[in-house]
N, C-alpha and C. Protein backbone atom coordinates (compact mmCIF):
# COMPACT_ATOMS: atom_id res chain seq x y z
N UNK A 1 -137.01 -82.12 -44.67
CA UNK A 1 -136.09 -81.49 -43.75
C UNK A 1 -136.51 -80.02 -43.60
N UNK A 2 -136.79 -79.59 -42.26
CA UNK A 2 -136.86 -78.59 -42.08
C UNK A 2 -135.83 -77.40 -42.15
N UNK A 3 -135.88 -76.07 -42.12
CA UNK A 3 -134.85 -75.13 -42.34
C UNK A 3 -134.10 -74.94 -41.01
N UNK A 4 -134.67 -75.03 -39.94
CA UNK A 4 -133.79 -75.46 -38.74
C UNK A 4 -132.65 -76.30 -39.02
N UNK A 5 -133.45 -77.52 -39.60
CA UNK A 5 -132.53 -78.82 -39.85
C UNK A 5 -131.23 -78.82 -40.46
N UNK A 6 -132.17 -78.11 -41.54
CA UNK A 6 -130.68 -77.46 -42.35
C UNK A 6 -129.50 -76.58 -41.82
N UNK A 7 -130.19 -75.65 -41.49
CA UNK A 7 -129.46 -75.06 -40.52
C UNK A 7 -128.03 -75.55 -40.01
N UNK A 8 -128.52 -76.66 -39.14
CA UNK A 8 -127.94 -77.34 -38.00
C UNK A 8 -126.90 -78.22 -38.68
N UNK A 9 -127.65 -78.87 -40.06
CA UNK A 9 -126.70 -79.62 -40.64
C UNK A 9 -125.42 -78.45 -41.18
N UNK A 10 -125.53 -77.49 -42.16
CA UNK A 10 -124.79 -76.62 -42.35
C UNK A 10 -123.74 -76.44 -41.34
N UNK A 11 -124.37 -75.65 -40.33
CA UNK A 11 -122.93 -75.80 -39.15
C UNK A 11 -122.53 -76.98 -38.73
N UNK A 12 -122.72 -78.38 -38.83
CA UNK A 12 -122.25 -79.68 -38.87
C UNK A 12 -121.14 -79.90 -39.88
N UNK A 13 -121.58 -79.40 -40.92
CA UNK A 13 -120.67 -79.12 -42.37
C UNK A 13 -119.59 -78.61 -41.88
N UNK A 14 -119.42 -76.92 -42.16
CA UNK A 14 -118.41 -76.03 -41.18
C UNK A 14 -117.95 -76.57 -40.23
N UNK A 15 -118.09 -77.10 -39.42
CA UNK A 15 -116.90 -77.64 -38.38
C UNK A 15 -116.60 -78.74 -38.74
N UNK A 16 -117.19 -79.73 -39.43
CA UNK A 16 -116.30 -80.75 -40.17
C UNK A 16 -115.39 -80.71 -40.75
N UNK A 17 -115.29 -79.25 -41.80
CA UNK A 17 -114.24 -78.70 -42.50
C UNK A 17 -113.40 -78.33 -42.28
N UNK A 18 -113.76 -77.31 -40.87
CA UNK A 18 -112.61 -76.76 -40.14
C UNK A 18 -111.85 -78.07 -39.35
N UNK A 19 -112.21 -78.86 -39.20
CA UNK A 19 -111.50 -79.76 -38.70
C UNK A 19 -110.79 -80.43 -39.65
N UNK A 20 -110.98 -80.91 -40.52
CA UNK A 20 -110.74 -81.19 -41.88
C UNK A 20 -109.40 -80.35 -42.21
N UNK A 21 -109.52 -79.21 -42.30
CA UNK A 21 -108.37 -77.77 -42.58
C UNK A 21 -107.51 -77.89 -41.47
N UNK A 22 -107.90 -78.01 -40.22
CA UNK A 22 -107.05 -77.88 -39.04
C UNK A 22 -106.24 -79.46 -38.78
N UNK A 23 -106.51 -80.15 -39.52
CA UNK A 23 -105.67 -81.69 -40.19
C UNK A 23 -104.79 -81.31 -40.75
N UNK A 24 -105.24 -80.95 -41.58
CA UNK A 24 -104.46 -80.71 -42.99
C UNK A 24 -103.15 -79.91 -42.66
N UNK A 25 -103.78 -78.35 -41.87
CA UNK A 25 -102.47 -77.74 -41.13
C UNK A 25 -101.64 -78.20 -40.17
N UNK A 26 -101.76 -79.30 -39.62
CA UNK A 26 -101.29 -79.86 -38.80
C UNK A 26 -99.71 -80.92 -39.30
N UNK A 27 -100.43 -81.35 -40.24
CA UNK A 27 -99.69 -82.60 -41.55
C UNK A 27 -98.87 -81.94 -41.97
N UNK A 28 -99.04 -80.88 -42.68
CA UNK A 28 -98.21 -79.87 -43.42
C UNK A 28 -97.29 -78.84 -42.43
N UNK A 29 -97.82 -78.92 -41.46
CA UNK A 29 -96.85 -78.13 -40.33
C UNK A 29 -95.44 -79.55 -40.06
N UNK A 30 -96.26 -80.68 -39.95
CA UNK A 30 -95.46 -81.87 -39.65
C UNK A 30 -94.48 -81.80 -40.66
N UNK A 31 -94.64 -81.74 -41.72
CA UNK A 31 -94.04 -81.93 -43.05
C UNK A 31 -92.72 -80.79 -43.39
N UNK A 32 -93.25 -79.82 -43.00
CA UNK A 32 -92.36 -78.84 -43.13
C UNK A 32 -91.46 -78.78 -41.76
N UNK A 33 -91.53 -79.11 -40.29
CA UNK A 33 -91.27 -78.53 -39.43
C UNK A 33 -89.86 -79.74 -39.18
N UNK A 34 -90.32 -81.28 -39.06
CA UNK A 34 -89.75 -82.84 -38.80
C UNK A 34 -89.89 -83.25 -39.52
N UNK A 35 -89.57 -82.65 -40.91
CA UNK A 35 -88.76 -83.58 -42.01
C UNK A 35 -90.04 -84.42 -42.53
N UNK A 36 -91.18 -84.21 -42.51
CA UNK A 36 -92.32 -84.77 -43.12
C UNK A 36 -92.62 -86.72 -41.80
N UNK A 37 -93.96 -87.00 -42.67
CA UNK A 37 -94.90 -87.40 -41.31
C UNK A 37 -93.72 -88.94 -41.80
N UNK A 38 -93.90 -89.88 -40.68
CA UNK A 38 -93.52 -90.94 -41.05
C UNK A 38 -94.25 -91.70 -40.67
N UNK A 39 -95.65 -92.32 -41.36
CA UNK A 39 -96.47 -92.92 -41.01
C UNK A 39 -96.26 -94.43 -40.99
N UNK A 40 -95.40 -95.34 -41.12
CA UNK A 40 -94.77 -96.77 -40.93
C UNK A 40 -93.77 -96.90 -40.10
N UNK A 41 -93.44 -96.12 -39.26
CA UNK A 41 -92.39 -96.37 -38.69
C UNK A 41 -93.25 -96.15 -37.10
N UNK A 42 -94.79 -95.50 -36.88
CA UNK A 42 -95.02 -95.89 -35.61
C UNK A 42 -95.53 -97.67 -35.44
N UNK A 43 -95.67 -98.12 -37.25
CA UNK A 43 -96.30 -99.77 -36.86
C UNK A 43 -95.16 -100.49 -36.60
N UNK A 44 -94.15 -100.27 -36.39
CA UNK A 44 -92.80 -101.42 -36.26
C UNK A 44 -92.96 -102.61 -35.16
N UNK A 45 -92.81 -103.02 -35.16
CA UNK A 45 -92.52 -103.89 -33.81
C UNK A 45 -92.26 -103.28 -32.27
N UNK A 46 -92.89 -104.12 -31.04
CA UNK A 46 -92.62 -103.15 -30.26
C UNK A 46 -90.91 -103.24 -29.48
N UNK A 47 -90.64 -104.48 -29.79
CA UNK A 47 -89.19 -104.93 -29.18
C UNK A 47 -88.41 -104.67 -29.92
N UNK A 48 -86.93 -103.71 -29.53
CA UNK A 48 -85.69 -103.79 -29.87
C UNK A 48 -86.11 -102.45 -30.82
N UNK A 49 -86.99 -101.67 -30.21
CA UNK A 49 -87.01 -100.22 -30.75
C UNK A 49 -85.94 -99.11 -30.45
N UNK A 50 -85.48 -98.03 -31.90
CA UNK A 50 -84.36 -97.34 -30.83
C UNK A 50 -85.09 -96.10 -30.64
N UNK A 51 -84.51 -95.32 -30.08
CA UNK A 51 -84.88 -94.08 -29.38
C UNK A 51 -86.17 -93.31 -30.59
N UNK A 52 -85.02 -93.20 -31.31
CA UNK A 52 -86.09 -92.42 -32.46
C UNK A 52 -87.79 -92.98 -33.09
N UNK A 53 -87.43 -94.15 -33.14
CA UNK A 53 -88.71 -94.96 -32.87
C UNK A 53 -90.25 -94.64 -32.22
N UNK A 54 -89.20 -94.57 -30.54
CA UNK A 54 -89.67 -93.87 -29.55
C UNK A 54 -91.20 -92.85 -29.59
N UNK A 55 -89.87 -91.88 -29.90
CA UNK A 55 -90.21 -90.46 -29.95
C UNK A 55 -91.32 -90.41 -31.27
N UNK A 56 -90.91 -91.16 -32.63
CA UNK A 56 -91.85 -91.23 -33.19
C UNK A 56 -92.96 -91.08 -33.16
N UNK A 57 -93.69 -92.32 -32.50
CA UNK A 57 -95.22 -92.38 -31.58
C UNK A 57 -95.53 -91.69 -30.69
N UNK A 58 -94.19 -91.01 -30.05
CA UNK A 58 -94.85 -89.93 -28.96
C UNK A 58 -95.08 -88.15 -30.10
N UNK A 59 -94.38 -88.23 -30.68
CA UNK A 59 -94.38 -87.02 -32.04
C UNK A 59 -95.87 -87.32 -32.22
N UNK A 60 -96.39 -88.66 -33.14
CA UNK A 60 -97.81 -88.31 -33.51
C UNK A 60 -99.29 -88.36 -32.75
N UNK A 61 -98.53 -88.80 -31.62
CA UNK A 61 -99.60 -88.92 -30.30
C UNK A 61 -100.10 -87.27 -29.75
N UNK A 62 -98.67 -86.37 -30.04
CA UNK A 62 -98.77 -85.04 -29.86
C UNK A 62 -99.54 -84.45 -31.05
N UNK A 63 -99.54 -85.00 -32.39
CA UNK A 63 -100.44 -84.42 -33.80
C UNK A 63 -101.62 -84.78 -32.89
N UNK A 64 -102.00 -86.04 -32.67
CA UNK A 64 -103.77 -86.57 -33.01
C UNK A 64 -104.28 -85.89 -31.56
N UNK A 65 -102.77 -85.31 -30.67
CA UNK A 65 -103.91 -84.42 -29.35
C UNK A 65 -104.05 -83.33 -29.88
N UNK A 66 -103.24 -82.84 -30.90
CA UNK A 66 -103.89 -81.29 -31.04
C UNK A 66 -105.24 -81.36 -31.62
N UNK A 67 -104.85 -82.59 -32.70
CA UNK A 67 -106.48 -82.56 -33.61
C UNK A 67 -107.86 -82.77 -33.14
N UNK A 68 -107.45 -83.84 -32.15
CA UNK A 68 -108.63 -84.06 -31.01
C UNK A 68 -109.36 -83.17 -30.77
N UNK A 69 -107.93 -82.25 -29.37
CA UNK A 69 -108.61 -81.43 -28.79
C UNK A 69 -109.26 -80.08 -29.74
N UNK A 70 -109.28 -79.51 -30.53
CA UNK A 70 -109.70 -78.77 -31.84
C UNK A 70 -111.37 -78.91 -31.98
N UNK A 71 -110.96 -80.80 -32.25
CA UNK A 71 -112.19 -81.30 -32.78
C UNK A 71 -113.27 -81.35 -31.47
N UNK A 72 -113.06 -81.77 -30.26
CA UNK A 72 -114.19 -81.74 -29.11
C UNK A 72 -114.41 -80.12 -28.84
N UNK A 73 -113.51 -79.40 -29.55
CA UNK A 73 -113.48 -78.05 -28.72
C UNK A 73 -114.53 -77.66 -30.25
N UNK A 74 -114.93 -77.97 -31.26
CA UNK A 74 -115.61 -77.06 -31.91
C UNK A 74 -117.07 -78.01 -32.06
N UNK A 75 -116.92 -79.54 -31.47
CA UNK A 75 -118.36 -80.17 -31.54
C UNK A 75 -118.75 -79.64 -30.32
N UNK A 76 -118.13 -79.36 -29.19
CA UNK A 76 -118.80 -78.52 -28.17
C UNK A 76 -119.36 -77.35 -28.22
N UNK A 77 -118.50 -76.42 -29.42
CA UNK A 77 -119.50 -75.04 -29.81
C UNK A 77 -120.76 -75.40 -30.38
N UNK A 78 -120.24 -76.48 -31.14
CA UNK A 78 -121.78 -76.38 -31.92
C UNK A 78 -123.23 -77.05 -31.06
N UNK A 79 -122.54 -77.91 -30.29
CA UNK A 79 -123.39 -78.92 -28.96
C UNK A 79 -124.09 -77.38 -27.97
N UNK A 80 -123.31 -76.61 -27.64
CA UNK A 80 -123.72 -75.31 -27.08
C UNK A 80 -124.54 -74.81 -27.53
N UNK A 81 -124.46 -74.27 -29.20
CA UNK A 81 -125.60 -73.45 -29.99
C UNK A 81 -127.17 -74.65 -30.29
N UNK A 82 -126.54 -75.63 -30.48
CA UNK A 82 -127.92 -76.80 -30.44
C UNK A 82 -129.26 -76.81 -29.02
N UNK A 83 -128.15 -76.79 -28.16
CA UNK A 83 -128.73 -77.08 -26.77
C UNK A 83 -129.29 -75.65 -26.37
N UNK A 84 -129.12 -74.52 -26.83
CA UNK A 84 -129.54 -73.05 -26.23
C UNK A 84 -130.93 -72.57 -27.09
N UNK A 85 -130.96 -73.88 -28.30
CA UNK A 85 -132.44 -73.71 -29.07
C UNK A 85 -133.52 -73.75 -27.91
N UNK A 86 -133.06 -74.32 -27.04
CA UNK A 86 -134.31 -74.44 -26.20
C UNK A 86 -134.47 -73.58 -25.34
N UNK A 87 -133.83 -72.06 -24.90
CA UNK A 87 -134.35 -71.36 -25.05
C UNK A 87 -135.29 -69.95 -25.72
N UNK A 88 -134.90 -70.73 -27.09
CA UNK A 88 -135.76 -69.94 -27.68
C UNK A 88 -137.04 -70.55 -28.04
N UNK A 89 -137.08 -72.10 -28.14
CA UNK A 89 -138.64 -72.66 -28.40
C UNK A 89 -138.39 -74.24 -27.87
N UNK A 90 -138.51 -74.63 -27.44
CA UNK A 90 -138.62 -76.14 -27.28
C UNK A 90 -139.36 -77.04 -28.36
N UNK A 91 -140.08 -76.91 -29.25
CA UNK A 91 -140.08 -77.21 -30.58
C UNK A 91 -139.66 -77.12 -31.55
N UNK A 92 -138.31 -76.24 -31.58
CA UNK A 92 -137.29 -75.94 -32.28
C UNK A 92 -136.13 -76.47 -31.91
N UNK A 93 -135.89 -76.86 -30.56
CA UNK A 93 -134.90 -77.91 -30.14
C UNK A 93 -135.07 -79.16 -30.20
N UNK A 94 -136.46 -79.72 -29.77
CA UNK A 94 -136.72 -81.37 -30.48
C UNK A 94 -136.80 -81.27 -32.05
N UNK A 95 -137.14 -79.76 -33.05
CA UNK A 95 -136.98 -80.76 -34.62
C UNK A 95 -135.10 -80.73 -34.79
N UNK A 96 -134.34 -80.09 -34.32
CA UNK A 96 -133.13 -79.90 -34.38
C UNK A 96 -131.92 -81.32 -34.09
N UNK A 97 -132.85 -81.96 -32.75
CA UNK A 97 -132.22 -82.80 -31.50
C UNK A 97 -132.67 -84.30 -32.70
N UNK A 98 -134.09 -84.04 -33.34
CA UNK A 98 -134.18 -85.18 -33.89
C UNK A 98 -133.48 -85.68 -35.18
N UNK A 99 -132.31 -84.81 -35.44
CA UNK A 99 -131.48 -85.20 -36.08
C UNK A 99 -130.13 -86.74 -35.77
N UNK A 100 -130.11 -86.33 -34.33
CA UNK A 100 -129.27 -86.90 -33.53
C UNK A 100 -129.49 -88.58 -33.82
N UNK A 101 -130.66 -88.70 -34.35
CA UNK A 101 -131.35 -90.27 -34.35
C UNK A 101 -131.15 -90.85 -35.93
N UNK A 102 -130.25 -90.27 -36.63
CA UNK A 102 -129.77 -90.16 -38.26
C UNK A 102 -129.27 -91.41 -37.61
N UNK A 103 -128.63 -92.37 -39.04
CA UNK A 103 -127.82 -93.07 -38.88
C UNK A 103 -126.04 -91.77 -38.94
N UNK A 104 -125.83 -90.95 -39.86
CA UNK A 104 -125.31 -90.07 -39.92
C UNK A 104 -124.54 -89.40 -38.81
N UNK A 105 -125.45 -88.90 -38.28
CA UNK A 105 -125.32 -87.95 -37.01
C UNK A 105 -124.74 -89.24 -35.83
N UNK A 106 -125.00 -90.24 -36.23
CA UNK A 106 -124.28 -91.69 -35.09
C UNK A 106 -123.05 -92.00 -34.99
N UNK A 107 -122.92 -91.81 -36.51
CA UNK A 107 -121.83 -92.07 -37.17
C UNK A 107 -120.68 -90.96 -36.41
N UNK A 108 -120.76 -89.68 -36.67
CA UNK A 108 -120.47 -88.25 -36.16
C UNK A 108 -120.08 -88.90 -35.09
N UNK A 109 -120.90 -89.48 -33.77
CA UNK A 109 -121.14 -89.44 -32.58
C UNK A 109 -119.86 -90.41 -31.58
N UNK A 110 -120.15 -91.62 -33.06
CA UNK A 110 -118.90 -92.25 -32.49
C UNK A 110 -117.22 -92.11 -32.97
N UNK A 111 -117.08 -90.74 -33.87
CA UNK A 111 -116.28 -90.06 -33.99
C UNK A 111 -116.10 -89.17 -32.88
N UNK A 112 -116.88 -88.51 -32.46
CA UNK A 112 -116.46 -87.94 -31.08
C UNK A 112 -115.98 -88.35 -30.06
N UNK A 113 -116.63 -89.46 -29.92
CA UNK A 113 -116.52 -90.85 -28.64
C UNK A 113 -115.03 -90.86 -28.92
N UNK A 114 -114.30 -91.39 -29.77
CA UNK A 114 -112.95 -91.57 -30.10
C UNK A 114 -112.08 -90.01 -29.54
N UNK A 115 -112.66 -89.44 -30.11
CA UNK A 115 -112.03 -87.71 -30.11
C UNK A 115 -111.86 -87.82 -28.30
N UNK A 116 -112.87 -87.61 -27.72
CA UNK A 116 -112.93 -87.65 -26.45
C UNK A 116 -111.82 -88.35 -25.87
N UNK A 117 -112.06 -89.76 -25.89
CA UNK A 117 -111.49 -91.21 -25.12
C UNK A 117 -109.63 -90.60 -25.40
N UNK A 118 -109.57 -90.32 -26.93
CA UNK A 118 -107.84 -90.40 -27.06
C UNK A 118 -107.81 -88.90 -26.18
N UNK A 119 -108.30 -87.91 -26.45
CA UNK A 119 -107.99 -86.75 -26.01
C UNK A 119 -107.61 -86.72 -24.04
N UNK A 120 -108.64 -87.17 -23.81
CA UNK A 120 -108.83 -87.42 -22.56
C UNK A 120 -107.30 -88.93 -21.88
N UNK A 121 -107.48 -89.66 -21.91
CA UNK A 121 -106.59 -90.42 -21.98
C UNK A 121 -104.96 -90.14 -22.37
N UNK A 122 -104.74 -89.28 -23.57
CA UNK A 122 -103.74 -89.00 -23.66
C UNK A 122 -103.09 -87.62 -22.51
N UNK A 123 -104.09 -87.04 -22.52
CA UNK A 123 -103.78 -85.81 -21.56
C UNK A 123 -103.40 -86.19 -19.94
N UNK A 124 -103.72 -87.61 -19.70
CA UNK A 124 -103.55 -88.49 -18.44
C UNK A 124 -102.41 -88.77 -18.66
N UNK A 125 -102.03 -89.46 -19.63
CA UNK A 125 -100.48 -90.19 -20.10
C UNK A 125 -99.15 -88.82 -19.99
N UNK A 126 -100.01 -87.57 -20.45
CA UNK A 126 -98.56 -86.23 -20.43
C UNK A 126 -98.82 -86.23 -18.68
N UNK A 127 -99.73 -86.09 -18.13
CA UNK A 127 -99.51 -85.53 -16.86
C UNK A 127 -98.67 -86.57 -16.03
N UNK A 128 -98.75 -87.71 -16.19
CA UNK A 128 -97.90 -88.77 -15.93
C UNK A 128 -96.39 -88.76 -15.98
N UNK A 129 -96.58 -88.59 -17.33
CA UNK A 129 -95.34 -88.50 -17.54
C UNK A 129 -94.34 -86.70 -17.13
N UNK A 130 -95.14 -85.96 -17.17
CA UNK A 130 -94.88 -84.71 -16.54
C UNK A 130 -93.99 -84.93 -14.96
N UNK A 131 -95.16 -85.44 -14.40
CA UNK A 131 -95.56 -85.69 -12.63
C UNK A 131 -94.26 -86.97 -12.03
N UNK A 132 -93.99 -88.03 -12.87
CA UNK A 132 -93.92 -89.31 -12.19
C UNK A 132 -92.00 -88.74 -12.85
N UNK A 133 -92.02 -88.46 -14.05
CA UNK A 133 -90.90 -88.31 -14.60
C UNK A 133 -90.39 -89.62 -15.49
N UNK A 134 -91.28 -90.58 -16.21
CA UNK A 134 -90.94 -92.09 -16.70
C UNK A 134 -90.18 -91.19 -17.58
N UNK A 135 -89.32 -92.21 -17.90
CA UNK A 135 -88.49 -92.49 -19.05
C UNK A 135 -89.10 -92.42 -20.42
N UNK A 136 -88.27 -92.45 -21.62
CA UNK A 136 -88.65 -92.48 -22.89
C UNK A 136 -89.75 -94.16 -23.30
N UNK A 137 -89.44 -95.08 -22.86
CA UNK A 137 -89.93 -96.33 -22.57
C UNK A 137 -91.24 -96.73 -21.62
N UNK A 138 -91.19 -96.20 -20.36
CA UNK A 138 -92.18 -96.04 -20.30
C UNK A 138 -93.25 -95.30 -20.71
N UNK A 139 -93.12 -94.01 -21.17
CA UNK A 139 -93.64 -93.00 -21.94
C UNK A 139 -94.47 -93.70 -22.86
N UNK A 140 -93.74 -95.09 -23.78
CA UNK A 140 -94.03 -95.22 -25.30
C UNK A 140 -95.36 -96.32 -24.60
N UNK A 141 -94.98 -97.22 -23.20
CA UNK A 141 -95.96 -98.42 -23.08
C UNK A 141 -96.89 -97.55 -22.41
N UNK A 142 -97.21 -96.22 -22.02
CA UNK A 142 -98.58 -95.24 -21.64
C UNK A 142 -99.18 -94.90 -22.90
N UNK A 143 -98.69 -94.71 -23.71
CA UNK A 143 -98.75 -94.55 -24.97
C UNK A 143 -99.59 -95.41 -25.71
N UNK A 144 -99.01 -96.84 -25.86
CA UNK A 144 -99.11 -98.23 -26.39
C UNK A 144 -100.38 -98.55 -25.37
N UNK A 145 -100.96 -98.01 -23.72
CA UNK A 145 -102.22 -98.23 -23.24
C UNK A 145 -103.05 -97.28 -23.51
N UNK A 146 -102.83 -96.54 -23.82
CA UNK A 146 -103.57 -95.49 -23.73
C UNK A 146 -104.59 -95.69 -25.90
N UNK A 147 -103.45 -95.89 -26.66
CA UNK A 147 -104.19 -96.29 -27.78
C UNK A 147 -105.22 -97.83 -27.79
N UNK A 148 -104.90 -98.95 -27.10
CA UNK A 148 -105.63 -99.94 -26.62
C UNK A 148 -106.93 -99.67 -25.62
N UNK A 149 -106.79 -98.97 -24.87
CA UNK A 149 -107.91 -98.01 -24.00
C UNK A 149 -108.83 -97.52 -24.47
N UNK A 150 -108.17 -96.77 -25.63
CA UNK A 150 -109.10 -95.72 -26.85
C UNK A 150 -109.53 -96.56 -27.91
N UNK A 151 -109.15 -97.68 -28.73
CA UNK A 151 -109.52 -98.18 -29.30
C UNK A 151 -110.58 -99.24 -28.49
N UNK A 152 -110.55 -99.66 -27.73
CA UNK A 152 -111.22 -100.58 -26.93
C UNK A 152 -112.92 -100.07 -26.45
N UNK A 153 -112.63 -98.56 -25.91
CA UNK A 153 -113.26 -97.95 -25.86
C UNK A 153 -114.25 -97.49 -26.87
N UNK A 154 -113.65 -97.15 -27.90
CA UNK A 154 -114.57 -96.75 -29.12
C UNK A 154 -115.49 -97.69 -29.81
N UNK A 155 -114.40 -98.87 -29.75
CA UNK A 155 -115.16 -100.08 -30.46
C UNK A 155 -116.46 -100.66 -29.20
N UNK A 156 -116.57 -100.38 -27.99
CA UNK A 156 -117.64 -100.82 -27.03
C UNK A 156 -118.67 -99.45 -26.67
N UNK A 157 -118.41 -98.37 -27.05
CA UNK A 157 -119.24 -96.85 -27.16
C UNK A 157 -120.01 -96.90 -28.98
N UNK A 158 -119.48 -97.31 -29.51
CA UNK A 158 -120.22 -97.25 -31.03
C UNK A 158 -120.99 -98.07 -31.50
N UNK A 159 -120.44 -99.62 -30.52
CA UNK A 159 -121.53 -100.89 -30.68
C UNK A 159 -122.74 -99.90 -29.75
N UNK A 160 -122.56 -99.36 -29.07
CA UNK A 160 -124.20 -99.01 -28.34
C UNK A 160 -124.79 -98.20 -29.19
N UNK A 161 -123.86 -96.78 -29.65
CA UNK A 161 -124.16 -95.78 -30.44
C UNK A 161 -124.97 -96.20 -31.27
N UNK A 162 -124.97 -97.14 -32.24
CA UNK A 162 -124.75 -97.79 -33.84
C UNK A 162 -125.90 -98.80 -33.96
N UNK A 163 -126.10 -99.56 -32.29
CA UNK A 163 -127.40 -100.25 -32.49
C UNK A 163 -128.43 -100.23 -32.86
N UNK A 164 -129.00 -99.15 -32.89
CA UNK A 164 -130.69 -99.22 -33.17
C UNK A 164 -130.42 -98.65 -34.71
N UNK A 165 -129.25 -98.26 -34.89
CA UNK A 165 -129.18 -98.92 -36.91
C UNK A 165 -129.42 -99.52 -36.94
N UNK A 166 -128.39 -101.19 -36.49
CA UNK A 166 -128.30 -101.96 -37.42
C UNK A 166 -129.24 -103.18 -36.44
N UNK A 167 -130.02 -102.70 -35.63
CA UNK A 167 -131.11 -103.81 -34.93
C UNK A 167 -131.86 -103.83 -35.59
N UNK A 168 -132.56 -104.86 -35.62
CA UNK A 168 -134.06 -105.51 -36.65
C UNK A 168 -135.17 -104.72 -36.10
């Protein structure tokens, strides 16, 4: 590994962490702010939910957009400082870029893919619901598509990502 490499991995590190930390503050903001997280009560059933229920899933739909958006907003700084190697050498941006071909760095990749898809998707579902004015109910089934969308999504972006791992 070259010292570029390192480099690059290092600030890969650092924003993992900070994202990592900016979780953590998020949980603990939850915890202190609404009576702490209630992580079983968004799996309930979807029929004969009451209000609070509701709001539940829309409460942590609002955590995983802040964390998202955090997280695309600091793999984009670092996607910025990667991509500007090449104006300083273009052989310093392909030993950098050829990290990208890690199983590792794939891995990363289809963590972003997710980051993206919910971030993006959910930010469709507020403007919706902003714009159109749905109800608490419909709110929860934009919600309930929008995580099927994103999961659907991730799982058909990471089979591509992930292939030339696990291909012969």
């Amino acid at each position: 590994m070259t010292a570029v490499q390192f480099a690059f991995l290092a600030g890969l590190t650092v924003v993992s962490a900070a994202i990592v930390a900016f979780t953590a503050l998020v949980l603990l903001s939850a915890r202190r702010i609404d009576g702490g997280p209630h992580l079983l009560a968004v799996l309930r059933a979807r029929l004969g939910r009451s209000p609070y229920d509701l709001a539940e899933g829309n409460r942590w739909a609002f955590y995983v957009h802040r964390i998202t958006g955090f997280a695309v907003f600091a793999f984009l700084a670092l996607h910025l400082l990667d991509v500007g190697l090449y104006a300083l050498s273009p052989a310093l941006f392909d030993e950098v870029h050829a990290l990208y071909s890690t199983p590792l760095m794939r891995v990363f990749e289809c963590g972003l893919l997710f980051a993206l898809l919910f971030h993006a998707l959910n930010g469709l579902r507020l403007l919706v619901i902003d714009l159109a004015d749905v109800g608490a109910r419909a709110a929860g089934r934009l919600l309930d598509g929008v995580g099927v969308l994103t999961f659907a999504g991730t799982a058909a972006g990471s089979a591509v990502i992930l292939w030339p791992v696990f291909a012969p």
